[in-house]
PDB file of N, CA and C in Angstrom:
ATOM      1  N   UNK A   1    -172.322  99.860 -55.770  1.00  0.00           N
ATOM      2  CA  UNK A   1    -173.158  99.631 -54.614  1.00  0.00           C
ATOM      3  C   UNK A   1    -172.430 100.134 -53.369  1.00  0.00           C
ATOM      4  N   UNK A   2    -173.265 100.440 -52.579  1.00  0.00           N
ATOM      5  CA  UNK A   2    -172.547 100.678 -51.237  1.00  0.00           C
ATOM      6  C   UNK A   2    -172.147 100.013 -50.180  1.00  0.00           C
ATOM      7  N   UNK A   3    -171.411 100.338 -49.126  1.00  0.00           N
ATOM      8  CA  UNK A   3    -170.288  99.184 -48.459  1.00  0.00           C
ATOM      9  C   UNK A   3    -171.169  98.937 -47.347  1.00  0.00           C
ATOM     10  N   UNK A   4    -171.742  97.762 -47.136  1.00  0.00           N
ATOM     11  CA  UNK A   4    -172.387  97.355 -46.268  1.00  0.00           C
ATOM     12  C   UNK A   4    -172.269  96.146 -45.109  1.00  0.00           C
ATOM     13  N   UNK A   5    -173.241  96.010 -43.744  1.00  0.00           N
ATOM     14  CA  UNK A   5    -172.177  95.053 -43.147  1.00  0.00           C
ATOM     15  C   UNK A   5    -173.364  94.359 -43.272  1.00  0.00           C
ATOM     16  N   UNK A   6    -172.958  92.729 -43.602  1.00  0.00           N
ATOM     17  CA  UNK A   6    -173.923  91.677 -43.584  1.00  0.00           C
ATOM     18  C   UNK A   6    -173.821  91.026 -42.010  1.00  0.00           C
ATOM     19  N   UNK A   7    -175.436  90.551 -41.679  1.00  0.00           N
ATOM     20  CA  UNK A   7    -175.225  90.170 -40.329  1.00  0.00           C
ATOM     21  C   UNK A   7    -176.153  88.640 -40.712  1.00  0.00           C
ATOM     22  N   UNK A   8    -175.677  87.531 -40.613  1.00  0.00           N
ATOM     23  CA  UNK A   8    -176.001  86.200 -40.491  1.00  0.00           C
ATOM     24  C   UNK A   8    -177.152  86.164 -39.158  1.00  0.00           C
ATOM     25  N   UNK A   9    -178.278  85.865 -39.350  1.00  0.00           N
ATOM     26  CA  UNK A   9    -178.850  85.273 -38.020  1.00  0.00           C
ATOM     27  C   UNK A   9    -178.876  84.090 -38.449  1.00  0.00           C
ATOM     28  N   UNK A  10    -179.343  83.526 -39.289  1.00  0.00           N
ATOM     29  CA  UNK A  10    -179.514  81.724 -39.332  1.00  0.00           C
ATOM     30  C   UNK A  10    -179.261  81.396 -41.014  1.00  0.00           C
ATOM     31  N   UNK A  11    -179.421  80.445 -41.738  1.00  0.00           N
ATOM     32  CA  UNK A  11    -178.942  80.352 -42.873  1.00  0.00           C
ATOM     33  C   UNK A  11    -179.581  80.798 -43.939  1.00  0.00           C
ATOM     34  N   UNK A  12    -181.202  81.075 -43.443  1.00  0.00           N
ATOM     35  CA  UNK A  12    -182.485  81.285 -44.117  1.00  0.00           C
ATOM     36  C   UNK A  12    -183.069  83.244 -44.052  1.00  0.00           C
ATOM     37  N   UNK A  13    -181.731  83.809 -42.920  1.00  0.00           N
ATOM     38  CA  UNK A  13    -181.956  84.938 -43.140  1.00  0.00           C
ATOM     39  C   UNK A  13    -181.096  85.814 -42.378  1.00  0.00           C
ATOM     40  N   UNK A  14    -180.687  86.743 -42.923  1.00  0.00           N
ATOM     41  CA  UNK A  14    -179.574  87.843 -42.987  1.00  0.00           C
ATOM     42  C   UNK A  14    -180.019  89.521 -43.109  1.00  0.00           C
ATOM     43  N   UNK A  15    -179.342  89.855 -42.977  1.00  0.00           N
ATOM     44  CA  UNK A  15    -179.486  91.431 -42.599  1.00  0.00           C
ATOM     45  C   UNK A  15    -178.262  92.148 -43.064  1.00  0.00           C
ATOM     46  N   UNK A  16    -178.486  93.433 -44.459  1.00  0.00           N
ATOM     47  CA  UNK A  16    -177.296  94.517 -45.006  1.00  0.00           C
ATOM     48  C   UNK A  16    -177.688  95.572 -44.190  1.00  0.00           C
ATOM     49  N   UNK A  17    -176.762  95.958 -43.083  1.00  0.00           N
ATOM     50  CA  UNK A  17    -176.869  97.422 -42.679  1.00  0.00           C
ATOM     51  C   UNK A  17    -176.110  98.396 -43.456  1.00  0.00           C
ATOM     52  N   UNK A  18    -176.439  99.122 -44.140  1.00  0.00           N
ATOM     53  CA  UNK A  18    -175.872 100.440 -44.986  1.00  0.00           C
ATOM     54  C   UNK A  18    -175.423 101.520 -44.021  1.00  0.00           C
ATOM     55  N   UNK A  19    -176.349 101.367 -43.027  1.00  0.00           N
ATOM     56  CA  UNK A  19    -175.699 102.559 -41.346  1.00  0.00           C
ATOM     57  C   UNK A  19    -176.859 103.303 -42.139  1.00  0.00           C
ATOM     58  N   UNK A  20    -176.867 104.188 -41.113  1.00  0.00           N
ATOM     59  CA  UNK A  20    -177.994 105.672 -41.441  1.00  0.00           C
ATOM     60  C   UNK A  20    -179.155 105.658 -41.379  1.00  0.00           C
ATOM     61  N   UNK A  21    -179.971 104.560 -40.608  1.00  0.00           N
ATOM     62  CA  UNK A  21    -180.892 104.165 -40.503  1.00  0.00           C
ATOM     63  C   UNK A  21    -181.510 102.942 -41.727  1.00  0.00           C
ATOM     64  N   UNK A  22    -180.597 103.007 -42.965  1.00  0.00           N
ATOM     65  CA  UNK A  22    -181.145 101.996 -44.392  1.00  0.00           C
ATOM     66  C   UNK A  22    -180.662 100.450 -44.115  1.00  0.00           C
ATOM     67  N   UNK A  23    -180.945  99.641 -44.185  1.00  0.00           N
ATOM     68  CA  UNK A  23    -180.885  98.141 -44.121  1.00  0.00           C
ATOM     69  C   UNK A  23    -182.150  97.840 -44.941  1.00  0.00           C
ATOM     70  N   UNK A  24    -181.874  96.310 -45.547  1.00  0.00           N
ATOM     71  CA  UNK A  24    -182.416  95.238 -46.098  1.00  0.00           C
ATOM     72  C   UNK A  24    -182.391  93.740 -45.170  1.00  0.00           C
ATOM     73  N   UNK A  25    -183.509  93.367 -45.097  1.00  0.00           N
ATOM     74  CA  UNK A  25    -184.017  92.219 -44.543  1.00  0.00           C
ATOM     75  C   UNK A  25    -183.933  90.824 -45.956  1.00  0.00           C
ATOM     76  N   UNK A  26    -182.826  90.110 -45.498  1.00  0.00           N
ATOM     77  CA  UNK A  26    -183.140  89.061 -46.516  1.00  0.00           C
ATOM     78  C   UNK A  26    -184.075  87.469 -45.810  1.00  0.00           C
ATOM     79  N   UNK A  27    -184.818  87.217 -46.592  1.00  0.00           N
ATOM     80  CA  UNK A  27    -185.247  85.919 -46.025  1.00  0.00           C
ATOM     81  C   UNK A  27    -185.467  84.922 -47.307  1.00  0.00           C
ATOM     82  N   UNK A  28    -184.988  84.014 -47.092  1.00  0.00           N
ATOM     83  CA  UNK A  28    -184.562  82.714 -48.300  1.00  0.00           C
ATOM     84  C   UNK A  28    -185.837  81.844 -47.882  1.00  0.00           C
ATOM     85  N   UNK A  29    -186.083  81.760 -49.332  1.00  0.00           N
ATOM     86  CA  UNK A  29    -187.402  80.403 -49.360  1.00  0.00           C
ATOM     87  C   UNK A  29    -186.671  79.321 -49.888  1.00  0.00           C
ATOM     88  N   UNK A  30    -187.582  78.670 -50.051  1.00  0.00           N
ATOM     89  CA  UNK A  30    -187.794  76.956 -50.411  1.00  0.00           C
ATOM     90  C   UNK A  30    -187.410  77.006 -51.796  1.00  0.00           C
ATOM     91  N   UNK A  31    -186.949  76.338 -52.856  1.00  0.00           N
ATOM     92  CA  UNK A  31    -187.362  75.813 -54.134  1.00  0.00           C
ATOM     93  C   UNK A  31    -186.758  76.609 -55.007  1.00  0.00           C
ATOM     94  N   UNK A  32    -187.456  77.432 -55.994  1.00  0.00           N
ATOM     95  CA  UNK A  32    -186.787  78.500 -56.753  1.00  0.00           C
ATOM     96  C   UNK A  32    -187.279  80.041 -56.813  1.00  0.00           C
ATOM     97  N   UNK A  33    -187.668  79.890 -55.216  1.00  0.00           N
ATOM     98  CA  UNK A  33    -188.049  81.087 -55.265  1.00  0.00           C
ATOM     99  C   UNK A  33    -187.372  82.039 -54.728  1.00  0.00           C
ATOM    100  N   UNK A  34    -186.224  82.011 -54.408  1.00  0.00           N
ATOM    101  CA  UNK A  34    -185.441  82.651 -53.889  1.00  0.00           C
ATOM    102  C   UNK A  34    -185.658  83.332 -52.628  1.00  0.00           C
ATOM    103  N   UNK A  35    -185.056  84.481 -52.640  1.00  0.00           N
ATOM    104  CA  UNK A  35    -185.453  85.176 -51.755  1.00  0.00           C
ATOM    105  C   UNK A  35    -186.041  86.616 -51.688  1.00  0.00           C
ATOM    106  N   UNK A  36    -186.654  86.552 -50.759  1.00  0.00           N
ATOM    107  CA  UNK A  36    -188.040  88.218 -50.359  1.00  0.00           C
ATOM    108  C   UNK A  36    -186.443  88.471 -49.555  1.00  0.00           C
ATOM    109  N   UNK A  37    -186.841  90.276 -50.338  1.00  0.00           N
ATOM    110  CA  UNK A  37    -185.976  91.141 -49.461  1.00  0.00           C
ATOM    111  C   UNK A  37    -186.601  92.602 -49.262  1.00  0.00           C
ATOM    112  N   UNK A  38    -186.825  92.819 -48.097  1.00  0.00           N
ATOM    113  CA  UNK A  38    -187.041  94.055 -47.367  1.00  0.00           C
ATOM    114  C   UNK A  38    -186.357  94.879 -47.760  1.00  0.00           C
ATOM    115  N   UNK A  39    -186.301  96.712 -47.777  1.00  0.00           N
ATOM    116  CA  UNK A  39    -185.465  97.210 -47.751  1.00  0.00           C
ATOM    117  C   UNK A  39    -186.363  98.412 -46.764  1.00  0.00           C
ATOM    118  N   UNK A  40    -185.691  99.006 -46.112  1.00  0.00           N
ATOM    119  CA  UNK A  40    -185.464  99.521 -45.034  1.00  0.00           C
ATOM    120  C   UNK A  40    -185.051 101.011 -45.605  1.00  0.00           C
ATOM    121  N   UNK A  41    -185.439 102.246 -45.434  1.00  0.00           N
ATOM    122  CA  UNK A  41    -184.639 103.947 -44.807  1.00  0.00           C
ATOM    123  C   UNK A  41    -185.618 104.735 -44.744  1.00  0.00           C
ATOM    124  N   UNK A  42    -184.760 105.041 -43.792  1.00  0.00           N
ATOM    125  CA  UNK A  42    -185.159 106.087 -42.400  1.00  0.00           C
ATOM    126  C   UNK A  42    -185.583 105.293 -41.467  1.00  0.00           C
ATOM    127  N   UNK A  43    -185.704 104.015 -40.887  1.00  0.00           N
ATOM    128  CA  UNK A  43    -186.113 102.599 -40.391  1.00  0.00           C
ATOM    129  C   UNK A  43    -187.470 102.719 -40.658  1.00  0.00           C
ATOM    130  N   UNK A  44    -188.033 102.770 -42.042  1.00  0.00           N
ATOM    131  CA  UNK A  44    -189.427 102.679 -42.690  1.00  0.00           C
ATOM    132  C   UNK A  44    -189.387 101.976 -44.054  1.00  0.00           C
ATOM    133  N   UNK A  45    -190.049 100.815 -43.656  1.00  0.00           N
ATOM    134  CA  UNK A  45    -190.088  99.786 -44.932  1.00  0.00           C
ATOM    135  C   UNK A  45    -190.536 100.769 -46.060  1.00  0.00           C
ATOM    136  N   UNK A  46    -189.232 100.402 -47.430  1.00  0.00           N
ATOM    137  CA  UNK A  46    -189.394 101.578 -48.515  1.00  0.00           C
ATOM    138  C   UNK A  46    -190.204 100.650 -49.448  1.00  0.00           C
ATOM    139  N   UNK A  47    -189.486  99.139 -49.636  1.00  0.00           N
ATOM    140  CA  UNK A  47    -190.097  97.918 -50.620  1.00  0.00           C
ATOM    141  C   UNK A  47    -189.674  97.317 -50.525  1.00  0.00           C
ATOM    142  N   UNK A  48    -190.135  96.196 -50.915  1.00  0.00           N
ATOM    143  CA  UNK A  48    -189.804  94.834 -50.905  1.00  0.00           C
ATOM    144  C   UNK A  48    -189.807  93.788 -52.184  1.00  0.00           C
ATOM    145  N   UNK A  49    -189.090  92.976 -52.605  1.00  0.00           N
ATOM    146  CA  UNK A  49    -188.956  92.517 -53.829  1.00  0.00           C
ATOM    147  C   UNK A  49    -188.288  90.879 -53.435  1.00  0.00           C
ATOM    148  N   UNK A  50    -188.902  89.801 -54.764  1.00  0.00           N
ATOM    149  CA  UNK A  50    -188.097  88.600 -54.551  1.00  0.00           C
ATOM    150  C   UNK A  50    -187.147  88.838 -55.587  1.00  0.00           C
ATOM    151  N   UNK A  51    -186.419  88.070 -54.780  1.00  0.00           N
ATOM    152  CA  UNK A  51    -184.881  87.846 -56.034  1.00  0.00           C
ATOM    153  C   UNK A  51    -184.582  86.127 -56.101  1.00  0.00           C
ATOM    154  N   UNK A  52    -184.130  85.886 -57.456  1.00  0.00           N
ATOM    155  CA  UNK A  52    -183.842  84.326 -57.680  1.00  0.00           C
ATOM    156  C   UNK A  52    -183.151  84.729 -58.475  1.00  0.00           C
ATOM    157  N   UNK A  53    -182.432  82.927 -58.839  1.00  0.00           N
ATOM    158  CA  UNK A  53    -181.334  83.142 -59.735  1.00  0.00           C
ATOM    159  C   UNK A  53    -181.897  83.250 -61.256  1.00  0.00           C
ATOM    160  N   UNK A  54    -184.005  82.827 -61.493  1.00  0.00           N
ATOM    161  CA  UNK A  54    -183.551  83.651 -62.668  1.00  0.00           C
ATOM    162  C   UNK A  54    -183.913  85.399 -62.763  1.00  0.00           C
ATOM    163  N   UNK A  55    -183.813  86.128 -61.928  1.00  0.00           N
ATOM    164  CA  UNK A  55    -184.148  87.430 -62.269  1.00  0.00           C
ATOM    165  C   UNK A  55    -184.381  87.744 -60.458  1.00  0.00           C
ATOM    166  N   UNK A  56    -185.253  89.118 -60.558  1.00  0.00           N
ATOM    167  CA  UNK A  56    -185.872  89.687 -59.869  1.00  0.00           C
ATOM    168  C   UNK A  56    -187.245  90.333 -60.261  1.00  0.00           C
ATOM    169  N   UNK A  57    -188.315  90.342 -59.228  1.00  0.00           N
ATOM    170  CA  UNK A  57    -189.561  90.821 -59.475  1.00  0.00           C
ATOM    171  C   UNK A  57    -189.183  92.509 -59.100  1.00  0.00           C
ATOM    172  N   UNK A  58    -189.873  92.948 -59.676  1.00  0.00           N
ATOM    173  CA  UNK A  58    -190.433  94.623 -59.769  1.00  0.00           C
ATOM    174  C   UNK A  58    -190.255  95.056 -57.917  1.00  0.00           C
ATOM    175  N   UNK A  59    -189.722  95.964 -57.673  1.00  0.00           N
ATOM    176  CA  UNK A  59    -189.951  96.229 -56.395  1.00  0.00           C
ATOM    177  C   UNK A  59    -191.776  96.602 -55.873  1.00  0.00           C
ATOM    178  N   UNK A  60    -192.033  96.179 -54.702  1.00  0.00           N
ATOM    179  CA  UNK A  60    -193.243  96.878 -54.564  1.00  0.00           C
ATOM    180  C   UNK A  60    -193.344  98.256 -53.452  1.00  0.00           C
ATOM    181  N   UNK A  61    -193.081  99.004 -53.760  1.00  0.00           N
ATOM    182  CA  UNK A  61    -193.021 100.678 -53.159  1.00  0.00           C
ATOM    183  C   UNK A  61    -194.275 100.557 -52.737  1.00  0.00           C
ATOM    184  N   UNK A  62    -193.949 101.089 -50.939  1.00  0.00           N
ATOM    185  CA  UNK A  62    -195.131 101.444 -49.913  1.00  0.00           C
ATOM    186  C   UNK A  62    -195.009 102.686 -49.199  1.00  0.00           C
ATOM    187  N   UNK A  63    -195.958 103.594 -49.677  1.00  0.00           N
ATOM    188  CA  UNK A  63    -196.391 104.950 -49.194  1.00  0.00           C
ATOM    189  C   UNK A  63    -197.510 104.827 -48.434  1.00  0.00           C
ATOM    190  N   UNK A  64    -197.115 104.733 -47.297  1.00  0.00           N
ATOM    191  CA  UNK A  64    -198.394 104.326 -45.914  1.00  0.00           C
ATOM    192  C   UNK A  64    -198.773 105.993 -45.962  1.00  0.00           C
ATOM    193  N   UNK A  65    -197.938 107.264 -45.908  1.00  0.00           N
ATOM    194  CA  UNK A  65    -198.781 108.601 -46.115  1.00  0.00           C
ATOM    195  C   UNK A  65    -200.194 108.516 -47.218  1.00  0.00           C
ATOM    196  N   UNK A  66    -199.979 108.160 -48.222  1.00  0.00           N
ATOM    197  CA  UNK A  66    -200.628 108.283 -49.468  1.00  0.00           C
ATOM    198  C   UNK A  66    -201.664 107.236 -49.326  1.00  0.00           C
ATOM    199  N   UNK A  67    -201.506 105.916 -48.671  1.00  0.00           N
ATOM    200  CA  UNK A  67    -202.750 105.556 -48.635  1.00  0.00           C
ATOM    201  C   UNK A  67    -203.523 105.967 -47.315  1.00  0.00           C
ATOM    202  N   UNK A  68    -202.903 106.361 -45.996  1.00  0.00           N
ATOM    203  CA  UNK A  68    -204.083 107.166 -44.906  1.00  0.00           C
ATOM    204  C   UNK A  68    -204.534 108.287 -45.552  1.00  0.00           C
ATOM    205  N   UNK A  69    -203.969 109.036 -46.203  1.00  0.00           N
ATOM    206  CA  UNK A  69    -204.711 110.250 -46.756  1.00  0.00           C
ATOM    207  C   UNK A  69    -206.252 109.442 -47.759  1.00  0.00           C
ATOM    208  N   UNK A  70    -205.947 108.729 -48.172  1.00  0.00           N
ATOM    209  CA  UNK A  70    -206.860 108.207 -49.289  1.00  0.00           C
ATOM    210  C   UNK A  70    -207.815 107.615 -48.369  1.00  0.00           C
ATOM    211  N   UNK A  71    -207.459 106.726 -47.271  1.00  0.00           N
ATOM    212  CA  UNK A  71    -208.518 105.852 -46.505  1.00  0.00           C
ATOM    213  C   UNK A  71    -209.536 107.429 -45.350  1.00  0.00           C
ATOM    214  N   UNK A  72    -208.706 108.318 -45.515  1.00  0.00           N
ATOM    215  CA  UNK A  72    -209.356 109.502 -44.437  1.00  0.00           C
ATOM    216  C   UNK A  72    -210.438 110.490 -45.676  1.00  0.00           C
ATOM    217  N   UNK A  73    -210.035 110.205 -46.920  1.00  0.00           N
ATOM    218  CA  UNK A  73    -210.688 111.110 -47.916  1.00  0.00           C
ATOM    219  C   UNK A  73    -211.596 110.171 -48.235  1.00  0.00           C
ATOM    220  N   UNK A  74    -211.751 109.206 -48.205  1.00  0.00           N
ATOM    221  CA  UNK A  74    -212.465 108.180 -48.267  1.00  0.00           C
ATOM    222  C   UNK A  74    -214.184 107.936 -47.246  1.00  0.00           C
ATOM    223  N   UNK A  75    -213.862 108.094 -45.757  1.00  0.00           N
ATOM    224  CA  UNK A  75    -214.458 107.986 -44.944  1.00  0.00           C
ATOM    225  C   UNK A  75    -215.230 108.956 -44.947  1.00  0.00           C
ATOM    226  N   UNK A  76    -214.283 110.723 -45.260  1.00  0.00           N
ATOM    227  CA  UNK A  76    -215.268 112.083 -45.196  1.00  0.00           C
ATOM    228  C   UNK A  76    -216.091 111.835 -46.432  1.00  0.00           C
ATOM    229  N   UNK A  77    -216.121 110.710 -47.141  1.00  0.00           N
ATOM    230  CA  UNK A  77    -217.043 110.952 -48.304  1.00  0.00           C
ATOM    231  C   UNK A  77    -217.873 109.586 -48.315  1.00  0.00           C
ATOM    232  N   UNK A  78    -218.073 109.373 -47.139  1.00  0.00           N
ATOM    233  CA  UNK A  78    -218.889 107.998 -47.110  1.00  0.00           C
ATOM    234  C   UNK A  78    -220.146 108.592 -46.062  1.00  0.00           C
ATOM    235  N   UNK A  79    -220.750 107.691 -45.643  1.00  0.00           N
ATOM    236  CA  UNK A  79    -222.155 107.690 -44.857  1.00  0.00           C
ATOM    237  C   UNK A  79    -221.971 108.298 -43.366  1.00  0.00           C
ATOM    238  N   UNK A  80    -222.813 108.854 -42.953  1.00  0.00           N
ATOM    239  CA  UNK A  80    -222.637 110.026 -41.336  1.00  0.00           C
ATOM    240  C   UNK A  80    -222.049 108.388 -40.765  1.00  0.00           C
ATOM    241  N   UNK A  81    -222.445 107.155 -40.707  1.00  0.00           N
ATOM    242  CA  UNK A  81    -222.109 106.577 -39.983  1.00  0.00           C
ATOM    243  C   UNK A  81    -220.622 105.948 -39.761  1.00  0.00           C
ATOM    244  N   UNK A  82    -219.970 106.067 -41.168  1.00  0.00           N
ATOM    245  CA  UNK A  82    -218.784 105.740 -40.710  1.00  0.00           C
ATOM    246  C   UNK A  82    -218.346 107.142 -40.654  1.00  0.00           C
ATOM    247  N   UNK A  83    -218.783 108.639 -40.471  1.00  0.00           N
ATOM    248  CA  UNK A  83    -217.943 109.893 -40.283  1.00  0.00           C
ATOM    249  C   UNK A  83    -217.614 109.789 -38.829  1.00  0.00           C
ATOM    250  N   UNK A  84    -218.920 109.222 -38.150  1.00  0.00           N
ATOM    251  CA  UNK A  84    -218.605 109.228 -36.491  1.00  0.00           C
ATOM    252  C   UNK A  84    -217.571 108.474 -36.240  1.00  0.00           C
ATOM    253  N   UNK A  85    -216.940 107.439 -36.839  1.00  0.00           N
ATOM    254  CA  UNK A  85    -216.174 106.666 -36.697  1.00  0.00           C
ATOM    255  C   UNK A  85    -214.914 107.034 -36.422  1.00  0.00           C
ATOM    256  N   UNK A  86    -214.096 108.191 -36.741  1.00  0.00           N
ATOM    257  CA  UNK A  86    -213.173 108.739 -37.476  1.00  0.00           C
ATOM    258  C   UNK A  86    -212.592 109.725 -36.276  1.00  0.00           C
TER     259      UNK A  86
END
């Protein structure tokens, strides 16, 4: 892994700067759910995933390009009234 600086804001949530614009947002829940963590590069949320002590969930990868293209291919193929919209 790479050498990163952890920054404490309160006990429930912390921050890995990697430098270079990449960081992770940690924020700690309640119970056993551990914690949701952000991850951050190019300062553009890449995914986000919970982690606990038993495992981790699947990251969820967000391509905001790929869905405006889809919501704009979307609209040119809908009704004159939402084309004016646009």
């Amino acid at each position: 892994m790479k050498d990163y600086k952890r920054t404490d804001i309160n006990k429930n949530l912390w921050v890995c700067d990697y430098g270079n614009g990449t960081f992770e947002i940690f924020i700690r829940a309640c119970g056993p759910t551990g914690a949701y963590v952000y991850r951050y590069e190019k300062e553009r949320l890449k995914w986000c995933q919970r982690r606990s002590y038993g495992g981790a969930s699947t990251p969820k990868y967000y391509n905001f390009l790929n869905q405006i293209i889809n919501l704009i291919g979307f609209y040119k193929n809908a009704s004159p009234i939402c084309q004016n919209n646009l």
